[in-house]
N, C-alpha and C. Protein backbone atom coordinates (compact mmCIF):
# COMPACT_ATOMS: atom_id res chain seq x y z
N UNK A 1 85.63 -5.00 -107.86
CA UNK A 1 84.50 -4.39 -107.20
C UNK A 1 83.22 -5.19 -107.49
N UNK A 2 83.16 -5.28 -108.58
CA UNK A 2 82.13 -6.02 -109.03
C UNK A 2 81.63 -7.79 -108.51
N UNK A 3 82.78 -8.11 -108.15
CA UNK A 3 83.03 -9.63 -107.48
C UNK A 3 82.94 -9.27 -105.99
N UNK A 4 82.93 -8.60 -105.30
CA UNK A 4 82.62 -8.19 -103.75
C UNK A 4 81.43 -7.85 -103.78
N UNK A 5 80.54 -7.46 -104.49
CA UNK A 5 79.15 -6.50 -104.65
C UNK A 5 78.53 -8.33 -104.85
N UNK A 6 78.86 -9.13 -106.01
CA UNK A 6 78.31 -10.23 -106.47
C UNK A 6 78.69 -11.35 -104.77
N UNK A 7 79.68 -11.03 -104.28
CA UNK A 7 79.63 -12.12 -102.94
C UNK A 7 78.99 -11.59 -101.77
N UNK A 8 78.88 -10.27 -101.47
CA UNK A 8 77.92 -10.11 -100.77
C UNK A 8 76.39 -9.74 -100.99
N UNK A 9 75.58 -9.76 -102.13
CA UNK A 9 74.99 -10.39 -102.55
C UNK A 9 74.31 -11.55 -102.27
N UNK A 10 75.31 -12.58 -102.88
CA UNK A 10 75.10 -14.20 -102.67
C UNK A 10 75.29 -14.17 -100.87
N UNK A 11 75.73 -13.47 -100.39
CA UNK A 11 76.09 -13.73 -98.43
C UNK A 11 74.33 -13.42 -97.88
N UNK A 12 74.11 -12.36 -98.47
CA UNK A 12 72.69 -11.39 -97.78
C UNK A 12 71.63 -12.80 -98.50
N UNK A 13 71.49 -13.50 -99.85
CA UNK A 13 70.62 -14.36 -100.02
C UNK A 13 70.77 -15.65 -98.80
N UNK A 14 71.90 -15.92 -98.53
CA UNK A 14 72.17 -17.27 -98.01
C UNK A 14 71.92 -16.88 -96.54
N UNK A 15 71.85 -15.71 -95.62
CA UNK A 15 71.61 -15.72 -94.65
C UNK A 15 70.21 -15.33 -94.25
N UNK A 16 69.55 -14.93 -95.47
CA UNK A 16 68.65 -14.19 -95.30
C UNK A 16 67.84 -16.12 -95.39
N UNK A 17 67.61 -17.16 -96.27
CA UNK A 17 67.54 -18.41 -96.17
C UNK A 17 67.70 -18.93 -95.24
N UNK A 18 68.62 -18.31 -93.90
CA UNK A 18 68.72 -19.31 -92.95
C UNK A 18 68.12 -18.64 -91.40
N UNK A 19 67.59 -17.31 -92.02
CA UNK A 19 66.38 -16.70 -91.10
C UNK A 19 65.78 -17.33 -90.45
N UNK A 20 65.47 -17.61 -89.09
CA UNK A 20 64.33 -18.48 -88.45
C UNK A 20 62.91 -18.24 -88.98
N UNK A 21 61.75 -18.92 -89.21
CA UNK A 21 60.51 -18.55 -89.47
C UNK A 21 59.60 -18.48 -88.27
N UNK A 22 59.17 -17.77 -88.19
CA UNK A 22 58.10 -17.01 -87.37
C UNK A 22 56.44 -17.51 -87.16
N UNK A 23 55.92 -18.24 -87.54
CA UNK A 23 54.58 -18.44 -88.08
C UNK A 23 54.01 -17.30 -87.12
N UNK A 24 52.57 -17.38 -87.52
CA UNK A 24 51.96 -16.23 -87.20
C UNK A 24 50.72 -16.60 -87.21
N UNK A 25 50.01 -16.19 -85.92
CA UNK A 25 48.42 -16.76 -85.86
C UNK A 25 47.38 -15.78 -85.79
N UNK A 26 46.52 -15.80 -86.14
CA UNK A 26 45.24 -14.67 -86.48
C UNK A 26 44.05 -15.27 -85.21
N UNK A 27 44.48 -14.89 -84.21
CA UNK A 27 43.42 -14.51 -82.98
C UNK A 27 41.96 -13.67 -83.22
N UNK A 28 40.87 -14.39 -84.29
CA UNK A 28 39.60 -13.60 -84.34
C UNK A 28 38.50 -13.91 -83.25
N UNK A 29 38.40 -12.84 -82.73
CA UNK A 29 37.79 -12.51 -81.25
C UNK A 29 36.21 -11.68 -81.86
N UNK A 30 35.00 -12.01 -81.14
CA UNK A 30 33.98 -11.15 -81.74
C UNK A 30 34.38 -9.61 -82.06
N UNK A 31 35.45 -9.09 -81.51
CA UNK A 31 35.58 -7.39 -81.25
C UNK A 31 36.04 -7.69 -82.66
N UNK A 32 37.14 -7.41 -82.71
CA UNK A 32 38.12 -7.56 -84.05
C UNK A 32 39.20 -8.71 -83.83
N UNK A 33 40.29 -8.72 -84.68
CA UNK A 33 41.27 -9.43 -84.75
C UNK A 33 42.88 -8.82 -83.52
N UNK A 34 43.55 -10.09 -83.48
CA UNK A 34 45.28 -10.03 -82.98
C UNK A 34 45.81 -11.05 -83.52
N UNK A 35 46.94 -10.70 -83.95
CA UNK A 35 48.08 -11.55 -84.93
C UNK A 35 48.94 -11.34 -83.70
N UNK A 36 49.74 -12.92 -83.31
CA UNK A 36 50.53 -12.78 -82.62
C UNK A 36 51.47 -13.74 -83.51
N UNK A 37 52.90 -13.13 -83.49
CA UNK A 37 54.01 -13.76 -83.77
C UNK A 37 55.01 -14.97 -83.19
N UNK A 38 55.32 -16.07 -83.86
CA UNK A 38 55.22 -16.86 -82.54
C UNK A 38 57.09 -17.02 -82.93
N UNK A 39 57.77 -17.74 -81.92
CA UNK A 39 58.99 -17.91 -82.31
C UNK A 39 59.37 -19.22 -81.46
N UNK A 40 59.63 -20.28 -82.61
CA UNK A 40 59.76 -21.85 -82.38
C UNK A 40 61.32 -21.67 -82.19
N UNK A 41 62.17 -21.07 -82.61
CA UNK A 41 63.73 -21.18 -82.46
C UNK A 41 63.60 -20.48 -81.42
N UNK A 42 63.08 -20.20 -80.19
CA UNK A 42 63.30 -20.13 -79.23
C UNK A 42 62.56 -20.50 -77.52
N UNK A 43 61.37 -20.65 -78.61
CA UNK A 43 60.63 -21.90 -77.27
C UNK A 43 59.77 -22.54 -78.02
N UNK A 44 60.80 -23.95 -78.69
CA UNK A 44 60.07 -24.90 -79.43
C UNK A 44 58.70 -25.58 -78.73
N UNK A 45 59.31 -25.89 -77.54
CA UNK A 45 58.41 -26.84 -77.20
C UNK A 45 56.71 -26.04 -77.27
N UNK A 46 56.65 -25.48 -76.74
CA UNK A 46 55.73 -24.10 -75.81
C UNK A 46 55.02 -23.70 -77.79
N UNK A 47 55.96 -23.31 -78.46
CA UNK A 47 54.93 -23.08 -79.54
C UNK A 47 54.30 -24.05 -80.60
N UNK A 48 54.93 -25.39 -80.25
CA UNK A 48 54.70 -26.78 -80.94
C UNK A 48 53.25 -27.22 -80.42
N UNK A 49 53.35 -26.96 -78.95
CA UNK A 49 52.35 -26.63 -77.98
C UNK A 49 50.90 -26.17 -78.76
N UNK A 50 50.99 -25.25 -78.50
CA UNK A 50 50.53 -23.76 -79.32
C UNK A 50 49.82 -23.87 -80.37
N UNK A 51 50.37 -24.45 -81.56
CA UNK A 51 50.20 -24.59 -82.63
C UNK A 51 49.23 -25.83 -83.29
N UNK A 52 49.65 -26.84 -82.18
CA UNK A 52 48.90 -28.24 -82.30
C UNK A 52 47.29 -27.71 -81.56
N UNK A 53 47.09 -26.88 -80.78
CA UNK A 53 45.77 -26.27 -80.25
C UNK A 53 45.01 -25.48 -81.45
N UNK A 54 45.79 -24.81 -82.54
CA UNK A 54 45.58 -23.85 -83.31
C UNK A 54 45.16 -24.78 -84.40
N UNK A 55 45.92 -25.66 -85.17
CA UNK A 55 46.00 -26.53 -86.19
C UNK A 55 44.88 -27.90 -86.04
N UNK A 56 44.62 -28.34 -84.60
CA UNK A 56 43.32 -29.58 -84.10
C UNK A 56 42.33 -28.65 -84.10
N UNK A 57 42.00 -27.43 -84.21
CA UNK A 57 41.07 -26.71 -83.92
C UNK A 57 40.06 -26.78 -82.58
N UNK A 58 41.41 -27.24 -81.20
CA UNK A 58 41.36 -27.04 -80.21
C UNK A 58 40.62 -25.98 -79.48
N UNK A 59 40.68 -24.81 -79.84
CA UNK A 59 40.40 -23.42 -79.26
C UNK A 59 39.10 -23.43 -79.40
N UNK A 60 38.41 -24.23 -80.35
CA UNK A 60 37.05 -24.03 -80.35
C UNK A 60 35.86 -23.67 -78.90
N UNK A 61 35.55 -22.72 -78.68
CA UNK A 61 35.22 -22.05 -77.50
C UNK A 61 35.45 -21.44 -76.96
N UNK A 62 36.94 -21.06 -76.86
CA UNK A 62 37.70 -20.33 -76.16
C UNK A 62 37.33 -18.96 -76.48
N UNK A 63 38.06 -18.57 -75.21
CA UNK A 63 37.65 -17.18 -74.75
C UNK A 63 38.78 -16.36 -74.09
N UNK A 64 38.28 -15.32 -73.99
CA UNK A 64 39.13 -14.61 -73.35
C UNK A 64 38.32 -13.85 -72.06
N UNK A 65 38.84 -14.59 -71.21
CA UNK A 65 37.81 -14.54 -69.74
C UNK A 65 38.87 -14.00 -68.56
N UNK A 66 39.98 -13.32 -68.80
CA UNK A 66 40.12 -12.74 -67.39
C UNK A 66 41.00 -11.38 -67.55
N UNK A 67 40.99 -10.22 -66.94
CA UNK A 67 41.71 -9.33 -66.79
C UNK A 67 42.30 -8.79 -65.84
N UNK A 68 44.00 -9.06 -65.68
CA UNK A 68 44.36 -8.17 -64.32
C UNK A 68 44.93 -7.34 -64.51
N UNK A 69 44.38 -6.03 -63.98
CA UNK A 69 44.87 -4.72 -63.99
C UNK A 69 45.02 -4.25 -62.55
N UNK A 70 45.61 -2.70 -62.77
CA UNK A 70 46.27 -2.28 -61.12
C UNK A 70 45.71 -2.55 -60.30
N UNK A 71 43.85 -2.66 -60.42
CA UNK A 71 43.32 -1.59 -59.49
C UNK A 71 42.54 -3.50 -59.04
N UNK A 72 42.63 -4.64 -59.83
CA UNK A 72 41.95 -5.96 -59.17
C UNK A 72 42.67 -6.86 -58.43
N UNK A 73 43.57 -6.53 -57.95
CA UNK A 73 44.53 -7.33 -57.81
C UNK A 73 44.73 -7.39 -56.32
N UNK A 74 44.37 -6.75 -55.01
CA UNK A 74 44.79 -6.27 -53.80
C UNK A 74 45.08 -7.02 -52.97
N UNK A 75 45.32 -8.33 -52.93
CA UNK A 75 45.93 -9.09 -52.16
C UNK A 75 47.41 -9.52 -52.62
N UNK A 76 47.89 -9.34 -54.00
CA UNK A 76 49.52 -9.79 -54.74
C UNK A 76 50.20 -8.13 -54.02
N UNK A 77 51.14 -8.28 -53.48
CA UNK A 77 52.29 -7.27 -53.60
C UNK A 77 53.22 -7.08 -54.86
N UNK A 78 53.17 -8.08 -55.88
CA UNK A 78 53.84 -8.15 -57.08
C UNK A 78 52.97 -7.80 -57.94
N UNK A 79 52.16 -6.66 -58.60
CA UNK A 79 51.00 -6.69 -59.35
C UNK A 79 51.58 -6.36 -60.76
N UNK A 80 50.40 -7.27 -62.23
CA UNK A 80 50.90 -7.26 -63.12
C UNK A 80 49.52 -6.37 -64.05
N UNK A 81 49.67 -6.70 -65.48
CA UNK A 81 48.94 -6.01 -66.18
C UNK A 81 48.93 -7.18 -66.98
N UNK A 82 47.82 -8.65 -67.59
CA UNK A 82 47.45 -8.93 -68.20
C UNK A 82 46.11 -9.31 -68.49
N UNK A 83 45.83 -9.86 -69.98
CA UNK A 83 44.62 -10.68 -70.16
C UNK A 83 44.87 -12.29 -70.50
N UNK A 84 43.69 -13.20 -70.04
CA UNK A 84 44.25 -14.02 -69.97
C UNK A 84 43.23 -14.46 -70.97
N UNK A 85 43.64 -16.05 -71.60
CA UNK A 85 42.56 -16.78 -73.11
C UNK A 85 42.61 -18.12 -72.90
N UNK A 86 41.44 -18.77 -73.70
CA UNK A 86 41.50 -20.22 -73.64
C UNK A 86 40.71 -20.90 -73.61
N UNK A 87 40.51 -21.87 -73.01
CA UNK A 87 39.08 -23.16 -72.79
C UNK A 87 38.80 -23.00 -71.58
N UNK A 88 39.42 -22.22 -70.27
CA UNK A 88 39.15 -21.55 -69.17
C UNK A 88 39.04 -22.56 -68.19
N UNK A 89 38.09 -23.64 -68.58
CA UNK A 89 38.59 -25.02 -67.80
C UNK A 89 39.64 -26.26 -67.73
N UNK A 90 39.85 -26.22 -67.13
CA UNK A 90 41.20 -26.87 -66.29
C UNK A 90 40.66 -28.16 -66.73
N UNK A 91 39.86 -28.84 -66.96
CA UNK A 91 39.39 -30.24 -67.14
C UNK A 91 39.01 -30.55 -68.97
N UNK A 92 38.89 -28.95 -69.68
CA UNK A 92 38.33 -29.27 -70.61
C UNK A 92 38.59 -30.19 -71.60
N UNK A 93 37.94 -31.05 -72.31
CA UNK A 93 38.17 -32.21 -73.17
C UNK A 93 38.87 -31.64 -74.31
N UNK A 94 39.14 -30.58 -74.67
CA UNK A 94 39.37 -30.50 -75.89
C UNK A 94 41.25 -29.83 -75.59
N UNK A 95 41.39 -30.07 -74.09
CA UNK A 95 42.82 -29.69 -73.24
C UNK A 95 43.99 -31.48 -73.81
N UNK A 96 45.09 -30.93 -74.09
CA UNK A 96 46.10 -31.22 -74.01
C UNK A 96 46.69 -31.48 -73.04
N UNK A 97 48.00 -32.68 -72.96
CA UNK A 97 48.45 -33.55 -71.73
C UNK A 97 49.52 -31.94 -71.23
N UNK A 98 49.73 -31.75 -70.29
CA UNK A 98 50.36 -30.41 -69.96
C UNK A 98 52.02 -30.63 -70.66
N UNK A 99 52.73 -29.90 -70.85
CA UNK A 99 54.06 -29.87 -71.41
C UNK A 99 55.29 -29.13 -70.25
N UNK A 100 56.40 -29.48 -70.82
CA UNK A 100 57.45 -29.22 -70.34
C UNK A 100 57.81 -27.81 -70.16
N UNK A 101 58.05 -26.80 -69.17
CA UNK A 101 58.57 -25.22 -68.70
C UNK A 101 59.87 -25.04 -69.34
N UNK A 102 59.67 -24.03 -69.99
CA UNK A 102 60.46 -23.17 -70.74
C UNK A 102 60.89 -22.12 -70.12
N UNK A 103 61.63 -22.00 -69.19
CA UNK A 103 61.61 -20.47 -68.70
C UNK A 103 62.33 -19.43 -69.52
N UNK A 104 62.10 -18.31 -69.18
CA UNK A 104 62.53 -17.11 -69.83
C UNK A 104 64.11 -16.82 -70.06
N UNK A 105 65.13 -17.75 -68.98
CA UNK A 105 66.44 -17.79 -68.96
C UNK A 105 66.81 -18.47 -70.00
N UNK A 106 66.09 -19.45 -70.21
CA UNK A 106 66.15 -20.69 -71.29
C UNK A 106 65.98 -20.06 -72.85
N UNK A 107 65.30 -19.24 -73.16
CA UNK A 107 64.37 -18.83 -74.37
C UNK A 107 65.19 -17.02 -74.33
N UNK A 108 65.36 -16.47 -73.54
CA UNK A 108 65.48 -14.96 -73.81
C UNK A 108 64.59 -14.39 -74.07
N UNK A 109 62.92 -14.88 -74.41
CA UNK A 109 61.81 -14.10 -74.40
C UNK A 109 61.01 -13.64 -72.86
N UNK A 110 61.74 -12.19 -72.92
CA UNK A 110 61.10 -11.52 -71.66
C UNK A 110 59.78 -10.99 -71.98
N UNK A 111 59.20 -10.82 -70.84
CA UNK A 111 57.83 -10.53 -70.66
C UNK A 111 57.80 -9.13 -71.15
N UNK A 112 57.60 -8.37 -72.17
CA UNK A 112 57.83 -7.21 -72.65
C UNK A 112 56.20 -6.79 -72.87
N UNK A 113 56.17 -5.63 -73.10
CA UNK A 113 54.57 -5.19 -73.26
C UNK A 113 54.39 -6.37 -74.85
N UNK A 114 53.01 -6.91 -75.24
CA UNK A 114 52.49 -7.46 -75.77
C UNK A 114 52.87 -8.85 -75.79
N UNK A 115 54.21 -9.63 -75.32
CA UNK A 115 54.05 -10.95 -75.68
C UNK A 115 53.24 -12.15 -75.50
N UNK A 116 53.13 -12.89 -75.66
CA UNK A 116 52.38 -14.01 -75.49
C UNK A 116 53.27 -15.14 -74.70
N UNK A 117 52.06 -15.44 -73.35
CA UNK A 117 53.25 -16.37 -72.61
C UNK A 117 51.95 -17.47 -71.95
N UNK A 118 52.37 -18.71 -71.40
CA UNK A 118 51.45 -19.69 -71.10
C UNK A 118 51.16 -19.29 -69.74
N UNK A 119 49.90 -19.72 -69.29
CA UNK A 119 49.70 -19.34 -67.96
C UNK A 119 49.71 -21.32 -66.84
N UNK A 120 50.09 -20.96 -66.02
CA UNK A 120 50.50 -22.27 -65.18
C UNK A 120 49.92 -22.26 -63.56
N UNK A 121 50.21 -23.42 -63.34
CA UNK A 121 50.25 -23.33 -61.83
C UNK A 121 51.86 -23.80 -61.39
N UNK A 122 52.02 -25.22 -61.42
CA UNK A 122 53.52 -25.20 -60.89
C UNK A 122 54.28 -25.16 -62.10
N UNK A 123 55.42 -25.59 -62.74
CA UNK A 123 56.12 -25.40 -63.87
C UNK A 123 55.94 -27.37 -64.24
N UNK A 124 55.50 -27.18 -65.61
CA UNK A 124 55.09 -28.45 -66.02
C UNK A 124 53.77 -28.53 -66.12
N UNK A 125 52.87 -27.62 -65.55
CA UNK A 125 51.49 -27.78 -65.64
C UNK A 125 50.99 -26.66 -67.07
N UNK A 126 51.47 -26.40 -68.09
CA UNK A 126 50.80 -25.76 -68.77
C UNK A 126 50.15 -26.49 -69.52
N UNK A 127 49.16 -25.75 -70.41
CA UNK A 127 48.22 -26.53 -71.57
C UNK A 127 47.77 -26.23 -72.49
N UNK A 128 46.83 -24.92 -72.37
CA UNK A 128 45.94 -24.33 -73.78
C UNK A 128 46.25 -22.59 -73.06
N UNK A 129 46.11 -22.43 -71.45
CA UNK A 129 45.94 -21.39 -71.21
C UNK A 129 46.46 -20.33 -71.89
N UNK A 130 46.77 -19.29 -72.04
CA UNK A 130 47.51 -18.13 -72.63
C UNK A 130 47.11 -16.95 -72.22
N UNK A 131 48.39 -15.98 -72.00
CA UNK A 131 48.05 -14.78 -71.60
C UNK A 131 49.22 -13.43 -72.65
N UNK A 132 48.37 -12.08 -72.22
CA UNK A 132 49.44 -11.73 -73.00
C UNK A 132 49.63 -10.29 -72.53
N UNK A 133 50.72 -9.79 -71.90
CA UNK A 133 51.73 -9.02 -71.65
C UNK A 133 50.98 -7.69 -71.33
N UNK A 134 50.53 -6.38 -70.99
CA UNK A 134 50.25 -5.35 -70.63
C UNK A 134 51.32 -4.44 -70.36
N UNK A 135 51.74 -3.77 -71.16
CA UNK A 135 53.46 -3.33 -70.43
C UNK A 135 54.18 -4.44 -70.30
N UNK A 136 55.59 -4.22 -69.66
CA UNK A 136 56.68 -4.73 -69.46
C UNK A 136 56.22 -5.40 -67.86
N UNK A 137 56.56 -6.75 -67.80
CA UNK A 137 56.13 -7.55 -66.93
C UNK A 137 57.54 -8.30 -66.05
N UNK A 138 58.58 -7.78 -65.53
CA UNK A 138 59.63 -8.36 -65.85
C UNK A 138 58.99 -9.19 -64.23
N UNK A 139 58.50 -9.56 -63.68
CA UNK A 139 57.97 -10.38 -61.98
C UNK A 139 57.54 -11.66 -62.99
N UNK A 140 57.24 -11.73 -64.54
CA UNK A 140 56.82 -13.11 -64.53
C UNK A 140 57.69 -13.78 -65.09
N UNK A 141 58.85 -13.29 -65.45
CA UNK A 141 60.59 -13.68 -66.23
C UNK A 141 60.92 -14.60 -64.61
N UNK A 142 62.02 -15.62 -65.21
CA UNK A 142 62.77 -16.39 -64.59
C UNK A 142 62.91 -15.77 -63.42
N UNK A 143 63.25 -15.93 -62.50
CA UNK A 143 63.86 -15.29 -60.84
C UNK A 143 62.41 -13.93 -60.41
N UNK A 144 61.60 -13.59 -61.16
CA UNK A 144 60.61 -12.79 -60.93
C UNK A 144 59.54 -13.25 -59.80
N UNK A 145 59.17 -12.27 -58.83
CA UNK A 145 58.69 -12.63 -57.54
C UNK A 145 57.01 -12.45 -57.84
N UNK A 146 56.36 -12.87 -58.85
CA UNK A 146 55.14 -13.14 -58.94
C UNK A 146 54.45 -14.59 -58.83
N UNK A 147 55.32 -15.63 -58.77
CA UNK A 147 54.85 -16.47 -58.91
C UNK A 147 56.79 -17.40 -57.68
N UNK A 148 55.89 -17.69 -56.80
CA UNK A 148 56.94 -18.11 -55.47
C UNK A 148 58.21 -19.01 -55.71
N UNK A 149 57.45 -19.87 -56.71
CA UNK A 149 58.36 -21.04 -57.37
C UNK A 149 59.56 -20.05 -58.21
N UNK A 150 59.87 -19.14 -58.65
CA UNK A 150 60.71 -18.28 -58.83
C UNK A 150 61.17 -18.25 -60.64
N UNK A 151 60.27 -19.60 -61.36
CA UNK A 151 60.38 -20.29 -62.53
C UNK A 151 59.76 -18.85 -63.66
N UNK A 152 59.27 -18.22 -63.13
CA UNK A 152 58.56 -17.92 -63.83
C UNK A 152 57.68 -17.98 -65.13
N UNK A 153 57.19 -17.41 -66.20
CA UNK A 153 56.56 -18.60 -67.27
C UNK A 153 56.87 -18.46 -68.73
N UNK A 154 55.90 -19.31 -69.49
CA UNK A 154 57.30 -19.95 -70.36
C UNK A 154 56.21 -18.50 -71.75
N UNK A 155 57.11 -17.49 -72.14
CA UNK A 155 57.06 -16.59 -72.87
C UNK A 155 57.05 -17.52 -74.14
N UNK A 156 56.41 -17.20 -75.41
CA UNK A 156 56.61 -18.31 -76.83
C UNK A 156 56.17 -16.87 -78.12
N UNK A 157 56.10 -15.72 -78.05
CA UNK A 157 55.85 -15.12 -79.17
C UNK A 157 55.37 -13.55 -78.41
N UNK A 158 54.65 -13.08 -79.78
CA UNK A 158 54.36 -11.56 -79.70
C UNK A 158 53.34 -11.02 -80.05
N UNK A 159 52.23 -10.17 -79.90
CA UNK A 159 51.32 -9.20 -80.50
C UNK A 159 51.86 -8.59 -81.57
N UNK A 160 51.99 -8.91 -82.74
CA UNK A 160 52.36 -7.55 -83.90
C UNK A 160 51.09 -6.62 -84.81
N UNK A 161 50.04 -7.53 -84.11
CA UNK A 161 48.81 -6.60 -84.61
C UNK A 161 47.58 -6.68 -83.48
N UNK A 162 46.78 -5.55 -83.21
CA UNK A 162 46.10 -5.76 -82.47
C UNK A 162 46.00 -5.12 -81.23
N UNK A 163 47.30 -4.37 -80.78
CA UNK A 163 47.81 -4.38 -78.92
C UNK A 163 46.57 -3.46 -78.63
N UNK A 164 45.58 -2.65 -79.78
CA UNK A 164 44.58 -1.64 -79.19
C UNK A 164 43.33 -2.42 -78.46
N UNK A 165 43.15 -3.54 -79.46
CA UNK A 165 42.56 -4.61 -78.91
C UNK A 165 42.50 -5.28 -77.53
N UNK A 166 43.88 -5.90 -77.29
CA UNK A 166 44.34 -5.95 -76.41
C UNK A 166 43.52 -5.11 -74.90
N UNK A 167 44.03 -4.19 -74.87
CA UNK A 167 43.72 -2.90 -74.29
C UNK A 167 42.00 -2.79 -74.05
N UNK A 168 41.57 -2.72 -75.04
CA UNK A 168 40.02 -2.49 -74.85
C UNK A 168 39.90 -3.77 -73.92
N UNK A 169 40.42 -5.26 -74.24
CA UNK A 169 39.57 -5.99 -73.80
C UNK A 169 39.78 -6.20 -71.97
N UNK A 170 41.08 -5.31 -71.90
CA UNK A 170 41.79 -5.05 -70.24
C UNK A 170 40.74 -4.48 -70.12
N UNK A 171 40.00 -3.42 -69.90
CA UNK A 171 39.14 -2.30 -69.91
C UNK A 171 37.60 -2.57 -69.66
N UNK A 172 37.50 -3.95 -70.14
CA UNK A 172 36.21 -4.66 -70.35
C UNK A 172 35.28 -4.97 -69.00
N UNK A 173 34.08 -4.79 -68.86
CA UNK A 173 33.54 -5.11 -67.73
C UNK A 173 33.97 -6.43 -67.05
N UNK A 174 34.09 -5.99 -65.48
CA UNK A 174 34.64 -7.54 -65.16
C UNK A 174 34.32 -7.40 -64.11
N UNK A 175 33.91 -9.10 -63.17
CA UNK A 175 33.78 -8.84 -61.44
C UNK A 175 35.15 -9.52 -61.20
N UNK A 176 35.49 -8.79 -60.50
CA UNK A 176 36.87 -8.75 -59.66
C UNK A 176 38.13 -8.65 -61.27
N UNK A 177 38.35 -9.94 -61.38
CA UNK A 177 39.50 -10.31 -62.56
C UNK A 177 38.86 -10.84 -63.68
N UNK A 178 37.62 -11.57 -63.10
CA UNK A 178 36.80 -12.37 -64.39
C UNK A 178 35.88 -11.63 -65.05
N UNK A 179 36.18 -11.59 -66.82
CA UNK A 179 35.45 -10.76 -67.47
C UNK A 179 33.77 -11.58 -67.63
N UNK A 180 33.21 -10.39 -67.36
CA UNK A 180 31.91 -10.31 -67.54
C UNK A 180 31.21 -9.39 -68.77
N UNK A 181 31.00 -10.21 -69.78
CA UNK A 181 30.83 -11.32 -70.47
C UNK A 181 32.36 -11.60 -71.05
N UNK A 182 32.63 -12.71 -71.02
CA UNK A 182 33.82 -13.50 -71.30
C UNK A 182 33.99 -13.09 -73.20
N UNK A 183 35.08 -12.76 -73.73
CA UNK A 183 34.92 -12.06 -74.77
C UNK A 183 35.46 -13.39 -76.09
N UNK A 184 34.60 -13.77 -76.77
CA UNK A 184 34.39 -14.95 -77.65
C UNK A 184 35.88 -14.53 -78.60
N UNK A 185 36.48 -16.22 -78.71
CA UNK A 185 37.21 -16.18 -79.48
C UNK A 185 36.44 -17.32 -80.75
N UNK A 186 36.25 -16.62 -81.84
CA UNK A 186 35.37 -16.96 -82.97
C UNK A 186 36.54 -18.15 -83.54
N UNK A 187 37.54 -17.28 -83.62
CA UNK A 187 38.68 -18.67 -84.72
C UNK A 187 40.29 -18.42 -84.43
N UNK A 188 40.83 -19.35 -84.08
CA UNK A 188 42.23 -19.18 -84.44
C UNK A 188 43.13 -19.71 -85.22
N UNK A 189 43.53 -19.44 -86.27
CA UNK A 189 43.98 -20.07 -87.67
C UNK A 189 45.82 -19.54 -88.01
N UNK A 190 46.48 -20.46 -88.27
CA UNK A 190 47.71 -20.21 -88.89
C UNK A 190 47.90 -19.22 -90.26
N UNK A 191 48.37 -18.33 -90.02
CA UNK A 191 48.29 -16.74 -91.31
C UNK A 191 49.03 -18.10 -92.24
N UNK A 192 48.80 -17.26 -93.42
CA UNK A 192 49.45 -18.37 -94.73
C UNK A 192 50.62 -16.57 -94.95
């Protein structure tokens, strides 16, 4: 008995060692903070991405400048619930060469309420943008009819702190989708 208790034991240390790691980034926004969870064993590229924006201290400026909710949206027949973050310009110098599409078939990270997923135009064009989840989003998953190209976009992690945040900043004054005043992202730093 004692030699079954001692090998599973030694089984629960050795698998628990071969756990994927998670890193985890601290999103401080003037309101308060969001910790989003990121997961490289399943969309390396997309959070290597991610991380090199976080770690160059890329984000510097960034913001969180857009909100789509039910009621802004009236020309999509596919309507979603997010907020979107970033350097907001498409040209900005402190933007990255765009990276390779990850879709959601590829990765298994569905668009679930809070995740964190890149925002694009065709597949291959992502960069710094980021958006993150409002409810369950399943139109921006692989074969999802929000986006025509059918690719849908490349999901890389999660909200595990914050989603009230989140929420307020959906809520936030805005003309049409674009928040008015664009809500300052102060720092984004790798949790130790």
């Amino acid at each position: 008995m004692k030699k079954l208790f001692l090998s599973l034991t030694l089984a629960v240390f050795l698998l628990a060692g071969c756990a994927p790691h998670h890193p985890q980034v601290l999103i401080k926004t003037e309101k308060r903070e969001i910790v989003v969870e990121l997961y490289p064993d399943k969309a390396p590229v997309t959070v290597a991405n991610f991380l090199r924006y976080v770690k160059e201290g890329r984000f510097k400026g960034a913001t969180f400048y857009r909100t789509v909710t039910m009621d802004n949206q009236p020309d999509n027949n596919i309507k979603i619930e997010v907020i979107q973050g970033g350097l907001y310009d498409d040209n900005h110098p402190q933007a990255l060469p765009p990276i390779k599409h990850e879709t959601t078939k590829q990765t298994g990270i569905l668009h679930k309420d809070g995740v964190i997923s890149m925002a694009r135009n065709k597949p291959g064009t992502a960069t710094g943008e980021f958006f993150i989840c409002i409810g369950d989003q399943p139109s921006l998953d692989y074969g999802g009819k929000r986006n025509p190209d059918g690719q849908g976009f490349a999901a890389f992690g999660k909200v595990i702190k914050g989603m009230d945040l989140v929420h307020k900043i959906q809520q936030s004054p805005a003309d049409g989708q674009w928040l008015k005043p664009r809500i300052k992202i102060l720092d984004m730093a790798l949790k130790e």
